[in-house]
Protein backbone atom coordinates (compact mmCIF):
# COMPACT_ATOMS: atom_id res chain seq x y z
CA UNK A 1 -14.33 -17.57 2.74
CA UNK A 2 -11.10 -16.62 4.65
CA UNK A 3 -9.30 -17.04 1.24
CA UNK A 4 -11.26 -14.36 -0.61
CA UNK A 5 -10.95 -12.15 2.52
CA UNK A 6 -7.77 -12.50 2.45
CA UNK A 7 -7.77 -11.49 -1.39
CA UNK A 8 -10.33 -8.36 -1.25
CA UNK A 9 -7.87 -6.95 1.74
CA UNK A 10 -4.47 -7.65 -0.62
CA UNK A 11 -6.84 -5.60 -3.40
CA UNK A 12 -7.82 -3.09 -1.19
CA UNK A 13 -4.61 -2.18 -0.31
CA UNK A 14 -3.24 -2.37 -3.97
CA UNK A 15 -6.02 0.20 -4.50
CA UNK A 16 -5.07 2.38 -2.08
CA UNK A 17 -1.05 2.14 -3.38
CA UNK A 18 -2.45 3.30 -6.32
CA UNK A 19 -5.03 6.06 -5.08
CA UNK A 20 -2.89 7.45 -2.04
CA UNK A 21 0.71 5.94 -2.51
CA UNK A 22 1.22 7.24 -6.38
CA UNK A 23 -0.98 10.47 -6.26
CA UNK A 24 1.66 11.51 -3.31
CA UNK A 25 4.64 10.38 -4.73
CA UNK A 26 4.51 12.32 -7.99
CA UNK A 27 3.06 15.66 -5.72
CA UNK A 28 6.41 14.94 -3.92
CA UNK A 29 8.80 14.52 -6.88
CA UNK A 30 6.76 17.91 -7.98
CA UNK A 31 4.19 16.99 -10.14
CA UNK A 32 0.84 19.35 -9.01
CA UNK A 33 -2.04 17.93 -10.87
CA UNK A 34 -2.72 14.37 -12.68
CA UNK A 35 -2.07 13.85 -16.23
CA UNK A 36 -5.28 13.04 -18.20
CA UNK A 37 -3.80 9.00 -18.42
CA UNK A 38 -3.42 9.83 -14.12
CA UNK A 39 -6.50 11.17 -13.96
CA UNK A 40 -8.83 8.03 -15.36
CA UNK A 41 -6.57 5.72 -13.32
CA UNK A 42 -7.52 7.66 -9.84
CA UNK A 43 -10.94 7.59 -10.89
CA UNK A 44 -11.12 4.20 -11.75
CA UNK A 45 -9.29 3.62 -8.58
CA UNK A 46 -11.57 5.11 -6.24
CA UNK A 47 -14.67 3.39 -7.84
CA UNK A 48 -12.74 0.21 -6.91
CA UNK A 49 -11.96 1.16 -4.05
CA UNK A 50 -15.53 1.52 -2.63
CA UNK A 51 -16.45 -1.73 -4.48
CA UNK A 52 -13.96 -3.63 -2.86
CA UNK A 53 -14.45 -1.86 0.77
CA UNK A 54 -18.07 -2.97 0.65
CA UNK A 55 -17.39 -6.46 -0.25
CA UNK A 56 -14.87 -6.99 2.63
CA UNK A 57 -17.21 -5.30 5.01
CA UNK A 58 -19.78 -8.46 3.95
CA UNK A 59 -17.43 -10.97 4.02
CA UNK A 60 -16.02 -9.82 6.93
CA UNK A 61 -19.92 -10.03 8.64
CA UNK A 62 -20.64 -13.27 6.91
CA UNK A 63 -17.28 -14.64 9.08
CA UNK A 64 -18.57 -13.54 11.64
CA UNK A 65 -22.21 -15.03 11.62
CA UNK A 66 -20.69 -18.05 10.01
CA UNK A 67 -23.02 -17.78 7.01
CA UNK A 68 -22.76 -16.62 3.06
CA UNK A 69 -23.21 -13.00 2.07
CA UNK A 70 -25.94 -14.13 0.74
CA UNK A 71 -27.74 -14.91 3.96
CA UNK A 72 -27.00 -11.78 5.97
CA UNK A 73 -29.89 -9.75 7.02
CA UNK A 74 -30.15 -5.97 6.46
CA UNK A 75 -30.77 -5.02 10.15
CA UNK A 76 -27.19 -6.75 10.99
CA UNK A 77 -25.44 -5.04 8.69
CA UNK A 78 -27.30 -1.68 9.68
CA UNK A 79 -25.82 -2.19 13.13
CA UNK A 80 -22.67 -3.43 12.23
CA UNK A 81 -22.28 -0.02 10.01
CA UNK A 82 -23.49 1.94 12.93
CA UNK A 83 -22.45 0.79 16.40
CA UNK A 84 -19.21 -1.15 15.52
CA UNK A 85 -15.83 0.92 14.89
CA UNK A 86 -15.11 -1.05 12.16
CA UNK A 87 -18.45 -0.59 10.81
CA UNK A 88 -17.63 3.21 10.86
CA UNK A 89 -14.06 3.76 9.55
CA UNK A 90 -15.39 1.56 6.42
CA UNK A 91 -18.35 4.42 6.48
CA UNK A 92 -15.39 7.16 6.58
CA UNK A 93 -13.41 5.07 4.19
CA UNK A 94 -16.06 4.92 1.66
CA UNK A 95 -16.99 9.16 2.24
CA UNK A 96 -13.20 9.83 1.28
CA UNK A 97 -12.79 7.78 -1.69
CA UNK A 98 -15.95 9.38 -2.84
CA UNK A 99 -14.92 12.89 -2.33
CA UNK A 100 -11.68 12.00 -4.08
CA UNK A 101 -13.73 11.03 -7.04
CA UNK A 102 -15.84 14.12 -6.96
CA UNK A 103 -12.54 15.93 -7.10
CA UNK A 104 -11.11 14.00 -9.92
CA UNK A 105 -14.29 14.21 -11.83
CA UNK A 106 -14.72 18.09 -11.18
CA UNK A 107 -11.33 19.21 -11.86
CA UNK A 108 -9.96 18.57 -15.40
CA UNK A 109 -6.31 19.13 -13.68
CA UNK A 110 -6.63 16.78 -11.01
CA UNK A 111 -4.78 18.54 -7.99
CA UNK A 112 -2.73 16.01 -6.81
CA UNK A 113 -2.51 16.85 -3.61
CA UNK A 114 -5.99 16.57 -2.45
CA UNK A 115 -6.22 13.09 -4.13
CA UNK A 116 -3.59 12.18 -1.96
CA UNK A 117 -4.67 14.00 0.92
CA UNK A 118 -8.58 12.30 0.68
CA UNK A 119 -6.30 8.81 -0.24
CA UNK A 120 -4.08 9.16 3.02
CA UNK A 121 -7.63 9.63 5.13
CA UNK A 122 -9.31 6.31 3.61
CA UNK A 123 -5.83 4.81 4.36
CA UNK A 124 -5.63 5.44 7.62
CA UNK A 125 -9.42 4.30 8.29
CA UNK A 126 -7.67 0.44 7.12
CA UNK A 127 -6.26 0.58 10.06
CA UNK A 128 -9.72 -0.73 12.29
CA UNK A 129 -9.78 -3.53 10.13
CA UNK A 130 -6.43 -5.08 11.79
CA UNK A 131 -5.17 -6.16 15.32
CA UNK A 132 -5.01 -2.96 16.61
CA UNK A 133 -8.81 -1.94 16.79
CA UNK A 134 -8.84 -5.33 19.15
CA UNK A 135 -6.78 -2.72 21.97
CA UNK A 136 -8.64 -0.26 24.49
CA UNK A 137 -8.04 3.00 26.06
CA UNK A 138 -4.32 4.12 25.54
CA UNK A 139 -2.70 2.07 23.89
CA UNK A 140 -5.51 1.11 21.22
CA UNK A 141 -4.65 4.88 20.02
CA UNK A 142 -0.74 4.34 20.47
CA UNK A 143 -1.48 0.91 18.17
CA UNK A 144 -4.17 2.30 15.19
CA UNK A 145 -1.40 5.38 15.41
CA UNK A 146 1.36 2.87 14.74
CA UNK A 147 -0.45 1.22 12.13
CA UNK A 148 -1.84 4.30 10.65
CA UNK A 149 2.05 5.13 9.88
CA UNK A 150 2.58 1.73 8.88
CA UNK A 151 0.15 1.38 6.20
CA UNK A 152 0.40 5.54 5.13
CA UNK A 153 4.84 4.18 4.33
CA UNK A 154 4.13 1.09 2.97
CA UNK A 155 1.13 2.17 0.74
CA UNK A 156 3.62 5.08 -0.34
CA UNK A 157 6.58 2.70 -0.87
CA UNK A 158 3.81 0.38 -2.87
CA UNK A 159 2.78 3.21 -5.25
CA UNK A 160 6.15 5.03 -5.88
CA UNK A 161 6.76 1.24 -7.52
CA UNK A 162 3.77 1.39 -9.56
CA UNK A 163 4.48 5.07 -10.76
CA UNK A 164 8.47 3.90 -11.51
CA UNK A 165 7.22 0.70 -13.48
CA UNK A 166 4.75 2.30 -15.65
CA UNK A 167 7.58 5.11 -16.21
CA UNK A 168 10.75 2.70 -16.86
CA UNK A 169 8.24 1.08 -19.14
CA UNK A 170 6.85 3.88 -20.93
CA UNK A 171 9.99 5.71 -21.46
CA UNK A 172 12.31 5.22 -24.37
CA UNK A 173 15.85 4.53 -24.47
CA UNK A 174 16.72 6.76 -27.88
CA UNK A 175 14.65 9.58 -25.63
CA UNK A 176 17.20 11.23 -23.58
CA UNK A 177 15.08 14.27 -22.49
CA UNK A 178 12.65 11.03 -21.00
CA UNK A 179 15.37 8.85 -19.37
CA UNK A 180 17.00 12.26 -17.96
CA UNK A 181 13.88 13.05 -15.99
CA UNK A 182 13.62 9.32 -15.12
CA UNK A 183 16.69 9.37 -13.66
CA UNK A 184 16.01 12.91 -11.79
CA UNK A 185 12.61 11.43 -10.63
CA UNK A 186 14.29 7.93 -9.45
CA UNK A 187 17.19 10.08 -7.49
CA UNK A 188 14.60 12.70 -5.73
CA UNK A 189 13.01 9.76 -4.51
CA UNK A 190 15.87 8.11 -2.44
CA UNK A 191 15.32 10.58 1.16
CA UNK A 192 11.82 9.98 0.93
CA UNK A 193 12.22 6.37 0.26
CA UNK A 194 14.97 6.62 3.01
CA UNK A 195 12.26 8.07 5.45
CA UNK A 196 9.66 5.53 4.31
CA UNK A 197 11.61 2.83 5.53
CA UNK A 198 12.78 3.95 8.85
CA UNK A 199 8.97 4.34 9.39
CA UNK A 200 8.25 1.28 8.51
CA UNK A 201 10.88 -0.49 10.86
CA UNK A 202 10.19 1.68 13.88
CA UNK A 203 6.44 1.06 12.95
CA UNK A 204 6.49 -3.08 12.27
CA UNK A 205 8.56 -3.20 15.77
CA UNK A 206 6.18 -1.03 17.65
CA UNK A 207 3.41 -3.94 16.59
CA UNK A 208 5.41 -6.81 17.15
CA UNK A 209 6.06 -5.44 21.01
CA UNK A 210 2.32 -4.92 21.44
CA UNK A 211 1.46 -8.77 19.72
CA UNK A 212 3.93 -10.54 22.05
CA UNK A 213 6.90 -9.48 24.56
CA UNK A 214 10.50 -10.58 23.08
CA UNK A 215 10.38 -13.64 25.05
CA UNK A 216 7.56 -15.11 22.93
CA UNK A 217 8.89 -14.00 19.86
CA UNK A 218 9.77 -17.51 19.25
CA UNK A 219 6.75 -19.08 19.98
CA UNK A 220 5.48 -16.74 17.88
CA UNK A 221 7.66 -17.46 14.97
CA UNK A 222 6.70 -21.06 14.62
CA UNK A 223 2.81 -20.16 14.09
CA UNK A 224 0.98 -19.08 11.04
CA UNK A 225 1.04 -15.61 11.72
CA UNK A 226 4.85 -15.39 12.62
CA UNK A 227 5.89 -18.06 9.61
CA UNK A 228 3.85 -15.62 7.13
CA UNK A 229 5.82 -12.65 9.28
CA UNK A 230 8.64 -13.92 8.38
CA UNK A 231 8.22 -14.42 5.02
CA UNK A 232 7.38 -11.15 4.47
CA UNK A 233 10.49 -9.66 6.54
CA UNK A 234 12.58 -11.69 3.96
CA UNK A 235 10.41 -10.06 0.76
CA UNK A 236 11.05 -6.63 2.27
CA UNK A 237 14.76 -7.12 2.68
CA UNK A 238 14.77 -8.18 -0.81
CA UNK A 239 13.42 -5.02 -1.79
CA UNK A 240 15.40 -2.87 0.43
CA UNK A 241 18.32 -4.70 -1.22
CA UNK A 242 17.36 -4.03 -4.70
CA UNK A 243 16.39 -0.50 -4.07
CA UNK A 244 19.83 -0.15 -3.20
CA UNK A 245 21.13 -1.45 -6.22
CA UNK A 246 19.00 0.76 -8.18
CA UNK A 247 19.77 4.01 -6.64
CA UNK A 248 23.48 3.31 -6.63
CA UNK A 249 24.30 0.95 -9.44
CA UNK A 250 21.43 1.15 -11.93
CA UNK A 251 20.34 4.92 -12.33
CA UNK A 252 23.71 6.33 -12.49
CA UNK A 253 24.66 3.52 -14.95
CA UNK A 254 21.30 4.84 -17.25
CA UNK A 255 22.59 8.58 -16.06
CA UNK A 256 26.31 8.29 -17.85
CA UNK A 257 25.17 6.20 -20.54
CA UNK A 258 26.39 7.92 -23.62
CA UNK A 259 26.32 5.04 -26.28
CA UNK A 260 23.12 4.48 -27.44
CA UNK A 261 23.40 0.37 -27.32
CA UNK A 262 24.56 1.29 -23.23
CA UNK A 263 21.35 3.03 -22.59
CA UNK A 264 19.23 0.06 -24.15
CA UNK A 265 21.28 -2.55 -21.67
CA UNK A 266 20.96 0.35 -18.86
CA UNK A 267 17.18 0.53 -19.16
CA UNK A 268 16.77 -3.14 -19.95
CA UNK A 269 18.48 -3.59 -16.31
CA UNK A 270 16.67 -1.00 -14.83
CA UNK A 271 13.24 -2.11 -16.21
CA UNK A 272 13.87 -5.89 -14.81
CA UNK A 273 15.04 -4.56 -11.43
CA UNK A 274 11.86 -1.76 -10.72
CA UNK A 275 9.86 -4.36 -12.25
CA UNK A 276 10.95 -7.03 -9.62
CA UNK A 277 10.86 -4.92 -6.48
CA UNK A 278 7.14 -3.94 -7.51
CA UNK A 279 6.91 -8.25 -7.37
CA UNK A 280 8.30 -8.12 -4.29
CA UNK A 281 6.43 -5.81 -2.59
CA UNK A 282 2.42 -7.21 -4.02
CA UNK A 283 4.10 -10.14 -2.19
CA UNK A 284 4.63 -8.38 1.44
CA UNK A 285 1.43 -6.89 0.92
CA UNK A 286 -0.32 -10.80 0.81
CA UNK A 287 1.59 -11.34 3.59
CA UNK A 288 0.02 -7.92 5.64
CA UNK A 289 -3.38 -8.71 3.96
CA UNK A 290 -2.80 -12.40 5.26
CA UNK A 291 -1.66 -11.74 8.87
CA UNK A 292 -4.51 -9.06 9.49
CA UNK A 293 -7.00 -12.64 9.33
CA UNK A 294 -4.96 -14.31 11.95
CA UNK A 295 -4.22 -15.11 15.37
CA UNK A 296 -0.78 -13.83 16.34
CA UNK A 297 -0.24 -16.64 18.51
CA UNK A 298 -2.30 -19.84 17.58
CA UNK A 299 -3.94 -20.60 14.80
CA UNK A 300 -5.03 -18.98 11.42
């Protein structure tokens, strides 16, 4: 059971890349409503979305009684919905994603801003299904706020990478009006990606101060929890190292490519490199849906 927990979290926040991170990352690089393609992915998106909230909510209830889904009663999961926090942001989470639908299924040009917007909300509601709902008073706001920020960058991060590999993929290397706005797209995003990841760092190390003082950092690191931390700190390093090389090395390379067999081997590069940092970053995002199951200090 704490496998496919484990899985329908990693989904749910693939979902929400999708829904959230790459409706707001083509509003940002100036695209205002969803292409008709966009448009049936958001919608398909936010039916999965609710799908997949509602099966971690029973798994998450059947973990808790130690049962099967199958055996949980309707008046436990009534108060669970109800009179639990959690049981509530996955209410709000579920109200969002369906507004966002109704919005995607009412408006032929899909504004992308409210998808986004409505995404962001059901975003942030993820965060009462982590360590930081476990907090009171003060700093439980301090801590959801922290990991409201965490997941709204990473989510981002996670579906400008989806948008860029369906692009580099779909675009043509004898089109030069395509790759030009590839390139223009890739550039515009390197401040916000900039931003994203000082968010993320300030964010991850606002956690790890609430989960255990630096002096236990070490005990820590030799659990689950701080092994799979680690692992995931490595991933993102990776990707912070090959976003690099894209924005410096790889774009301008596709940019001054005048030859038509030096665009082919530009692209080709590019297309392996986006493609791997999307690889990359499905893998931090096991490792987040992962931790969220575990004890920070003992065992899984």
């Amino acid at each position: 059971m704490g496998e496919t927990l484990v899985w329908l979290r990693w989904l749910q926040f693939m979902d929400l890349g999708l829904v959230f991170g790459a409706a707001l990352t083509a509003r940002l690089l100036g695209q205002r409503v969803a292409s008709p393609w966009g448009r049936r992915v958001l919608g398909l998106g936010c039916v999965l979305g609710l799908a997949l909230g509602a099966g971690e909510f029973a798994f998450i209830l059947a973990r808790m009684a130690a049962s099967t889904v199958a055996d949980l009663d309707t008046e436990m999961v009534s108060t669970m919905l109800t009179d639990t926090a959690l049981g509530w942001a996955v209410i709000a989470r579920g109200l969002f994603l369906t507004l966002a639908l109704g919005v995607i299924a009412a408006r032929r040009n899909t504004p992308l801003a409210a998808v986004a917007a409505l995404g962001g909300l059901a975003t942030a509601c993820l965060a009462w299904g982590g360590h930081a709902a476990a907090s009171m008073g003060f700093a439980s706001v301090v801590r959801l706020g922290g990991d409201m920020a965490h997941l709204w960058a990473g989510l981002t991060w996670l579906g400008a990478l989806l948008l860029f590999t369906a692009l580099v993929w779909s675009s043509g290397a004898d089109d030069r009006t395509a790759l030009a706005r590839l390139g223009r797209q890739l550039g515009g995003f390197a401040l916000i990606g900039t931003v994203l990841v000082g968010v993320l760092v300030l964010s991850g190390l606002g956690n790890l101060l609430f989960l255990a003082p630096p002096g236990q950092w070490g005990v820590m690191a030799g659990s689950p929890y701080g092994r799979l931390l680690l692992t995931k700190l490595g991933l993102f390093g990776a990707m912070f190292l090959l976003a690099g090389h894209n924005r410096f090395h790889l774009v301008p390379a596709l940019e001054q490519a005048i030859d038509p067999r030096a665009r082919h081997r530009a692209l080709a590069a590019l297309r392996r490199s986006v493609t791997l940092e999307t690889l990359l970053a499905l893998g931090v995002i096991w490792c987040i849906a992962a931790a969220g199951t575990m004890d920070p200090m003992g065992a899984a």
